[in-house]
Each structure stands twice: as C-alpha cells, then as structure tokens.
N, C-alpha and C. Protein backbone atom coordinates (compact mmCIF):
# COMPACT_ATOMS: atom_id res chain seq x y z
N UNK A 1 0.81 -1.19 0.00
CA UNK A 1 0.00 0.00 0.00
C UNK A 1 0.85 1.26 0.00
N UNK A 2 2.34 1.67 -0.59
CA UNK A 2 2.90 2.26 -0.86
C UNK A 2 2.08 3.83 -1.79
N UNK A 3 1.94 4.61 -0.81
CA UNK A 3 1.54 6.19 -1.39
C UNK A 3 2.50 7.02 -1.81
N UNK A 4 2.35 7.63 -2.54
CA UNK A 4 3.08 8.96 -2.57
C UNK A 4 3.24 9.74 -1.12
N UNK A 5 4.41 10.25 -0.51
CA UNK A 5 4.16 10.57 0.92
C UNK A 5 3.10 12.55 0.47
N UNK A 6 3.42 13.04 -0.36
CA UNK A 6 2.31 14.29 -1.00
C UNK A 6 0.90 13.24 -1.08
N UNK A 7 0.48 12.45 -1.19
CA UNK A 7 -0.61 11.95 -0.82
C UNK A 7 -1.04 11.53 0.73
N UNK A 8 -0.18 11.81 1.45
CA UNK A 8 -1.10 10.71 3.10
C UNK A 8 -0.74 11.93 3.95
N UNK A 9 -1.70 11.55 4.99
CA UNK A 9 -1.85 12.47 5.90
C UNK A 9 -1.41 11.43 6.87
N UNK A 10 -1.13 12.48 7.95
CA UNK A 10 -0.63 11.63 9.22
C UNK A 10 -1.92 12.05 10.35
N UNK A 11 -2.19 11.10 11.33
CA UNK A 11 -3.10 11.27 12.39
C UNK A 11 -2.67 10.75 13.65
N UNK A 12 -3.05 10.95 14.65
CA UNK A 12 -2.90 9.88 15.99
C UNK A 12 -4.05 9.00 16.30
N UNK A 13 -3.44 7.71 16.26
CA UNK A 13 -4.83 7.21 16.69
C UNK A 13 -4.62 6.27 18.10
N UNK A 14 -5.61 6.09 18.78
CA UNK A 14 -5.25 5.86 20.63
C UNK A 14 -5.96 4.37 19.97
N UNK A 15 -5.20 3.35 20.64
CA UNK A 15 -5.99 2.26 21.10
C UNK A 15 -5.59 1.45 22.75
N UNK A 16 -6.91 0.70 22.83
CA UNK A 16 -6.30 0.59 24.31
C UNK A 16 -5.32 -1.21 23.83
N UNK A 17 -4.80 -1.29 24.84
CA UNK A 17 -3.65 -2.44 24.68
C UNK A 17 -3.64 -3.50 24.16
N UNK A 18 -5.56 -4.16 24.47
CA UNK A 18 -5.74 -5.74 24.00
C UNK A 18 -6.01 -5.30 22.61
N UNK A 19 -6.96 -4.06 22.28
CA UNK A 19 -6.49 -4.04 20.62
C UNK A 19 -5.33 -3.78 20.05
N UNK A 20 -4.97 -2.99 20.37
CA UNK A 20 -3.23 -2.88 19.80
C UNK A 20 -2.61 -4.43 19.95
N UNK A 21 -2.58 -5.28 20.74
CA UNK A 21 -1.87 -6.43 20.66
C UNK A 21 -2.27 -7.68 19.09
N UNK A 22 -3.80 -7.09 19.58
CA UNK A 22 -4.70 -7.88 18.13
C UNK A 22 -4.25 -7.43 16.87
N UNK A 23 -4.06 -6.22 17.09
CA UNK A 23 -3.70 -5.81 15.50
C UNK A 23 -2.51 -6.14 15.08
N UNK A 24 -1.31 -5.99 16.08
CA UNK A 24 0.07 -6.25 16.25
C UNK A 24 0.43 -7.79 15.26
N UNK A 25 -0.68 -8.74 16.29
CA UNK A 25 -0.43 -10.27 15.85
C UNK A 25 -0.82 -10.75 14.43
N UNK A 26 -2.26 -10.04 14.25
CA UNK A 26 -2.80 -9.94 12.79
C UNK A 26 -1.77 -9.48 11.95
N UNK A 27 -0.93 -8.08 11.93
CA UNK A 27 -0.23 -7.66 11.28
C UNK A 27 1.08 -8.57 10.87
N UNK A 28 1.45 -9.08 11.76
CA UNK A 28 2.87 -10.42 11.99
C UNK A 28 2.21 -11.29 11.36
N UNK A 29 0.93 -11.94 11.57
CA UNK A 29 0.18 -12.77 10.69
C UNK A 29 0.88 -12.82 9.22
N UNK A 30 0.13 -11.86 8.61
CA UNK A 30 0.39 -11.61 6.99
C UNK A 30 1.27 -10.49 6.57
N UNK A 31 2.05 -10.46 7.84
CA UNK A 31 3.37 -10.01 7.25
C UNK A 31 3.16 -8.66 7.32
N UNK A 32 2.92 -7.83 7.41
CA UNK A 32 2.58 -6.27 7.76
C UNK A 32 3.39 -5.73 8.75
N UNK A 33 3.05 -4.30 8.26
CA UNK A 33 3.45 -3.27 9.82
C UNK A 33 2.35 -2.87 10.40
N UNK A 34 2.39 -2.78 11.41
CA UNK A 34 0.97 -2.32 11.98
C UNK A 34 0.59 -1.25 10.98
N UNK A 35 0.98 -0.24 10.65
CA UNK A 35 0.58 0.60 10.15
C UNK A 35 -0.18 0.50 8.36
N UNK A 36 1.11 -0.81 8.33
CA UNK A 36 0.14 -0.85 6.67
C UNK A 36 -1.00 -2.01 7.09
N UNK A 37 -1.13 -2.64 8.24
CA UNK A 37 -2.22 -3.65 8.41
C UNK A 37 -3.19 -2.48 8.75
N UNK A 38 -3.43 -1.27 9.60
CA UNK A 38 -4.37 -0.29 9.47
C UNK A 38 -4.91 0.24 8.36
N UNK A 39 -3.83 0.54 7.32
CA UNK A 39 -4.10 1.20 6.05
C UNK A 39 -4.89 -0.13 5.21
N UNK A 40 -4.99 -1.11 5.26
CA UNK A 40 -5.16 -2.54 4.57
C UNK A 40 -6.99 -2.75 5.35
N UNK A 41 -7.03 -2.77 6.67
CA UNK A 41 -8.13 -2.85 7.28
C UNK A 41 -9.28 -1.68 6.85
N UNK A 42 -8.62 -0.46 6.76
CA UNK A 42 -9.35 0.84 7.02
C UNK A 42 -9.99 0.64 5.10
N UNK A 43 -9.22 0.66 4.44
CA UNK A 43 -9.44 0.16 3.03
C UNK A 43 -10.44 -0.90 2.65
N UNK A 44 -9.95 -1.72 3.21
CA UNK A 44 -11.29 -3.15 3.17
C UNK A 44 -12.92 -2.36 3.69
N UNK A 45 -12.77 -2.20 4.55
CA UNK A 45 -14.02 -1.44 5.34
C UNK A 45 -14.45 -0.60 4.18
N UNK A 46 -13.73 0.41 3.97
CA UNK A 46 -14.67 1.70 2.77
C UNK A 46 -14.40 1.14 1.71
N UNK A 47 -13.98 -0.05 0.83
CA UNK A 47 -14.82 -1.27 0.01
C UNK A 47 -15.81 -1.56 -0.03
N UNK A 48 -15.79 -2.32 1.37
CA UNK A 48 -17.07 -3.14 1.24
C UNK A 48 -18.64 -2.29 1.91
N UNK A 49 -18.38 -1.25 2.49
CA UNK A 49 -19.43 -0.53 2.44
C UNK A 49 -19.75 1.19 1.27
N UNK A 50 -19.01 0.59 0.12
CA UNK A 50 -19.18 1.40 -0.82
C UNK A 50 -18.80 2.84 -0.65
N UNK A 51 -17.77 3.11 -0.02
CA UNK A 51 -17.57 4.74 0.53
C UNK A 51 -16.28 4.96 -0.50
N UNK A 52 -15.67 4.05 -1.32
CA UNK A 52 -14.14 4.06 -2.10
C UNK A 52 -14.00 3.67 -3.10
C-alpha cells in the first residue's frame, strides 16, 4: 500500500492495549506493519461498504 508521501496524511490514533496487541499479531500474521495492516483494514471497510 505504498503512497506517494504528498498523498497521506498523518493522524494519531489511541488504542487501548488488547487491541493494539490484536492488531500487532494480525499484522505479523500476513506479514505487515501495523501501520500498513491499518491502512489494509481501514481500506477493506470503505470497500465493502461502498464509501471508495
């Protein structure tokens, strides 16, 4: 999921620990960084409910 960095915005986002660990393991799962397993999740979502 490589952007142009003139394309992405940066944000903070808070999670509490047991999700951060979930996402962590998911991400190690299929090989990700947390951050591109967010960008990968957040994507799927505005797919499949037609927002993208």
């Amino acid at each position: 999921m490589a952007k142009d960095k003139e394309n992405t915005k940066n944000f903070v986002l808070r999670l509490d620990a047991k999700t951060m660990e979930a996402v962590e393991k998911w991400a190690a799962d299929e090989f990700r960084s947390v951050n591109g397993q967010l960008q990968w999740i957040i994507t799927e979502a505005l797919k499949k409910n037609k927002r993208m």
